[in-house]
N, C-alpha and C. Protein backbone atom coordinates (compact mmCIF):
# COMPACT_ATOMS: atom_id res chain seq x y z
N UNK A 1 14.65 20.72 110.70
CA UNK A 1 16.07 20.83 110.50
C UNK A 1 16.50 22.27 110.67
N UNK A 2 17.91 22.44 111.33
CA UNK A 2 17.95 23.50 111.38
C UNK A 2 18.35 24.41 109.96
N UNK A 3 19.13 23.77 109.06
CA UNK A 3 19.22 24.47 107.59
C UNK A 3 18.15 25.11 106.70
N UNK A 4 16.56 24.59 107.17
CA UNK A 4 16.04 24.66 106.12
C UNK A 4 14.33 23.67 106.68
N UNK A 5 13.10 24.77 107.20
CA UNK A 5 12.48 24.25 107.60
C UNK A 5 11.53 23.55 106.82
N UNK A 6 11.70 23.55 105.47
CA UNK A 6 10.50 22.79 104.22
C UNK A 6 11.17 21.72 104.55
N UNK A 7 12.04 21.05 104.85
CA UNK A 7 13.09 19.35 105.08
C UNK A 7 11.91 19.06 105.31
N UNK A 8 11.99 19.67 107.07
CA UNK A 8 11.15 18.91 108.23
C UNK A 8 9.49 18.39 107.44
N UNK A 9 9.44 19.95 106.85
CA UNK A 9 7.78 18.94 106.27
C UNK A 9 7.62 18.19 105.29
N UNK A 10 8.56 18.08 104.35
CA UNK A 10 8.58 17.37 103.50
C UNK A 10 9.20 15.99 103.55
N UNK A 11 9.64 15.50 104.89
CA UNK A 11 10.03 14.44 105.44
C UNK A 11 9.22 13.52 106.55
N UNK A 12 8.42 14.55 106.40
CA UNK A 12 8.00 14.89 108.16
C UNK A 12 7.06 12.71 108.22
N UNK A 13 6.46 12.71 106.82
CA UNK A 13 5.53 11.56 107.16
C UNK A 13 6.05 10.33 106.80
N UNK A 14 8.05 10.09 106.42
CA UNK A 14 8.44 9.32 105.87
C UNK A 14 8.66 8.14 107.35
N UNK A 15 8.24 6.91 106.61
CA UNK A 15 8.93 5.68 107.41
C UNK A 15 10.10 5.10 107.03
N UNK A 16 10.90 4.61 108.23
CA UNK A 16 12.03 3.79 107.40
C UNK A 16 11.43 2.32 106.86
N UNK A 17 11.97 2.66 106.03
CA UNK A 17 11.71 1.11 105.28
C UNK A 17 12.90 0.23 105.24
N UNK A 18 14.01 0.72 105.02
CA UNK A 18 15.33 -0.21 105.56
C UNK A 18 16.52 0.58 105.29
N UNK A 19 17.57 -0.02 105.92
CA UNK A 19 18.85 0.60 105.52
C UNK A 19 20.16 -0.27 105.36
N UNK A 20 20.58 0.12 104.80
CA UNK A 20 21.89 -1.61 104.15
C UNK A 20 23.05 -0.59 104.65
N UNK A 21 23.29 0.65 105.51
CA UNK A 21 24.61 0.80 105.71
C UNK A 21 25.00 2.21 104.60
N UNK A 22 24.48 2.26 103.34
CA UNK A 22 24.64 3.18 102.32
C UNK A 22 23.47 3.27 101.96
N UNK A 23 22.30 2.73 101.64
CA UNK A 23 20.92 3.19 101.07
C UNK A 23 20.17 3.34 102.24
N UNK A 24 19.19 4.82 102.55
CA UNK A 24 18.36 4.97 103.59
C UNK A 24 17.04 5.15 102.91
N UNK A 25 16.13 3.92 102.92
CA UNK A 25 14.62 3.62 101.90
C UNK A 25 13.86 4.24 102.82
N UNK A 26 12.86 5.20 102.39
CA UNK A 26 11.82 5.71 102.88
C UNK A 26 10.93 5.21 102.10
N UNK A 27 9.63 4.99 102.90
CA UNK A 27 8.22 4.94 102.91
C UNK A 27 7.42 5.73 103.19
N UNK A 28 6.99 6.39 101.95
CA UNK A 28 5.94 7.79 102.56
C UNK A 28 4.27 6.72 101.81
N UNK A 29 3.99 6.03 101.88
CA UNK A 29 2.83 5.09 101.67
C UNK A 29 1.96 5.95 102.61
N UNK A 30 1.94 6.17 103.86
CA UNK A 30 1.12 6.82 104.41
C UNK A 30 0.37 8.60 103.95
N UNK A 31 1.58 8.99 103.68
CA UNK A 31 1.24 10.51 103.23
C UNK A 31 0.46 10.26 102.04
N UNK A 32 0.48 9.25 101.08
CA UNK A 32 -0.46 9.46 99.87
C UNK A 32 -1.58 8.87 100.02
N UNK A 33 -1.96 8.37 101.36
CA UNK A 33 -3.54 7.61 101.62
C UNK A 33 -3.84 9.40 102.07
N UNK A 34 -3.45 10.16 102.36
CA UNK A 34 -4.51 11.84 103.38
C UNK A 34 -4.52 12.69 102.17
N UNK A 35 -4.35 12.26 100.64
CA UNK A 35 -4.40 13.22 99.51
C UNK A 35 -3.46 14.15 99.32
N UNK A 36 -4.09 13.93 97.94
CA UNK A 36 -2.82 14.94 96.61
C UNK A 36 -2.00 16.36 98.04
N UNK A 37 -3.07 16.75 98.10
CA UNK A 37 -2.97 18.23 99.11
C UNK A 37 -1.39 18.15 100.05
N UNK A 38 -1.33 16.49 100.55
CA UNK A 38 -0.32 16.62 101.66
C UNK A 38 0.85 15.72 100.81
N UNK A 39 0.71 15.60 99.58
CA UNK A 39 1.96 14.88 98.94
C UNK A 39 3.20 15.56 98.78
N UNK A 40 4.17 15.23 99.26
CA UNK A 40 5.60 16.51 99.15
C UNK A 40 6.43 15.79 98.53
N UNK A 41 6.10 14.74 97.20
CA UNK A 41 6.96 13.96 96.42
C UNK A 41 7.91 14.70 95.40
N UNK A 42 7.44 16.20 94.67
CA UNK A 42 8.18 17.25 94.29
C UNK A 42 9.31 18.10 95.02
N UNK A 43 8.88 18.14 96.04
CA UNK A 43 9.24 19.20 97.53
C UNK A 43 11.08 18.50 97.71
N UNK A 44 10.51 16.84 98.16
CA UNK A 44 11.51 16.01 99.07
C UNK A 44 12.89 15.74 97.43
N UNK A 45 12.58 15.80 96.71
CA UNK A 45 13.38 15.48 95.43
C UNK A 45 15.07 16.79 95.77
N UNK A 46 14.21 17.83 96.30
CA UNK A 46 15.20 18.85 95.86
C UNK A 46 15.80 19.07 97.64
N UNK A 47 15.11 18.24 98.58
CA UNK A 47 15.59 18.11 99.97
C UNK A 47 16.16 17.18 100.01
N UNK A 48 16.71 16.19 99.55
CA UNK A 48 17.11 15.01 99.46
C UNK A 48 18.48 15.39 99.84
N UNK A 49 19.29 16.42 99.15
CA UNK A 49 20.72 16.32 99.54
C UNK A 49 20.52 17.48 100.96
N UNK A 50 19.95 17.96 101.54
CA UNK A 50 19.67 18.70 103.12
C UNK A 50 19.72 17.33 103.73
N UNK A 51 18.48 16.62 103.41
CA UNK A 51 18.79 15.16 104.70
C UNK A 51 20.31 14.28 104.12
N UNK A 52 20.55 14.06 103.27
CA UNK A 52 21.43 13.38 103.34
C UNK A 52 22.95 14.41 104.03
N UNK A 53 23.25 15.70 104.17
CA UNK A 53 24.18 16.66 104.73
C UNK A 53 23.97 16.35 106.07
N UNK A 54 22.46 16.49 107.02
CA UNK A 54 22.41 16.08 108.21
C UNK A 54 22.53 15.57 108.64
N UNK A 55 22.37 13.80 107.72
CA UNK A 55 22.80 12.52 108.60
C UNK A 55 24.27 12.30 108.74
N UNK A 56 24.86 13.13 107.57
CA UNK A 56 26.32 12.71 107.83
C UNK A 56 27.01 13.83 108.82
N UNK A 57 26.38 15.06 109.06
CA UNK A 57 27.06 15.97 110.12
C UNK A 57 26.75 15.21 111.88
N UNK A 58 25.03 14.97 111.51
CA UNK A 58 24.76 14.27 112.79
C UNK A 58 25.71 12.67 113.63
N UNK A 59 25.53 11.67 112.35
CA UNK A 59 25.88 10.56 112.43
C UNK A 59 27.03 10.12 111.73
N UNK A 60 27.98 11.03 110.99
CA UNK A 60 29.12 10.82 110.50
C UNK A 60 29.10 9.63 109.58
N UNK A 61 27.90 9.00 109.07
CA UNK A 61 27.88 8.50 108.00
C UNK A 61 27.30 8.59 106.53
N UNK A 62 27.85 8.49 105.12
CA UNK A 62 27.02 9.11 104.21
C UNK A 62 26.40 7.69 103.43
N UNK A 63 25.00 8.35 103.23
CA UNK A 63 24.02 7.58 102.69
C UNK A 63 23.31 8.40 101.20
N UNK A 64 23.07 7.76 101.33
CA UNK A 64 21.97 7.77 99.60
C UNK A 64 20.32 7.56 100.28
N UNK A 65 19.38 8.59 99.29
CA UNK A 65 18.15 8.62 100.02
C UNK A 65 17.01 7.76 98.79
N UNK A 66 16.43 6.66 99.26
CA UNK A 66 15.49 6.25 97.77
C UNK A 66 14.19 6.00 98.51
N UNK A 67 13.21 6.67 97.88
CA UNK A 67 12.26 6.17 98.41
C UNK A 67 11.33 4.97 97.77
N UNK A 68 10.33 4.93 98.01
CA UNK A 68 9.32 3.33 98.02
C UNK A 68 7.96 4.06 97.71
């Protein structure tokens, strides 16, 4: 991202898991099978409102971020 390059890694291993229009569900299931070391579940808490600013500058819509 261009605001703020910890986003990118702390997003970096999320899947979509679904989106209803207002909730955007991530799946980071994968990042916690490669260990504690690559978990950014602290990190993404306080990036949460960076991705949610980008999707609505990018895509002009605002969402809510929950993960799985």
């Amino acid at each position: 991202l261009e605001v703020d390059r910890i986003s990118w890694l702390a997003f970096f291993d999320a899947r979509l898991a679904d989106f209803d229009g207002k909730v955007l569900t991530l799946d980071f299931s994968d990042a916690r099978k490669l260990s504690s070391s690559h978990e950014f579940s602290q990190v993404r808490i306080k990036q949460h409102q960076i991705l949610t600013q980008a999707i609505s500058k990018v895509l002009n819509i605002d969402v809510t971020i929950a993960e799985q």
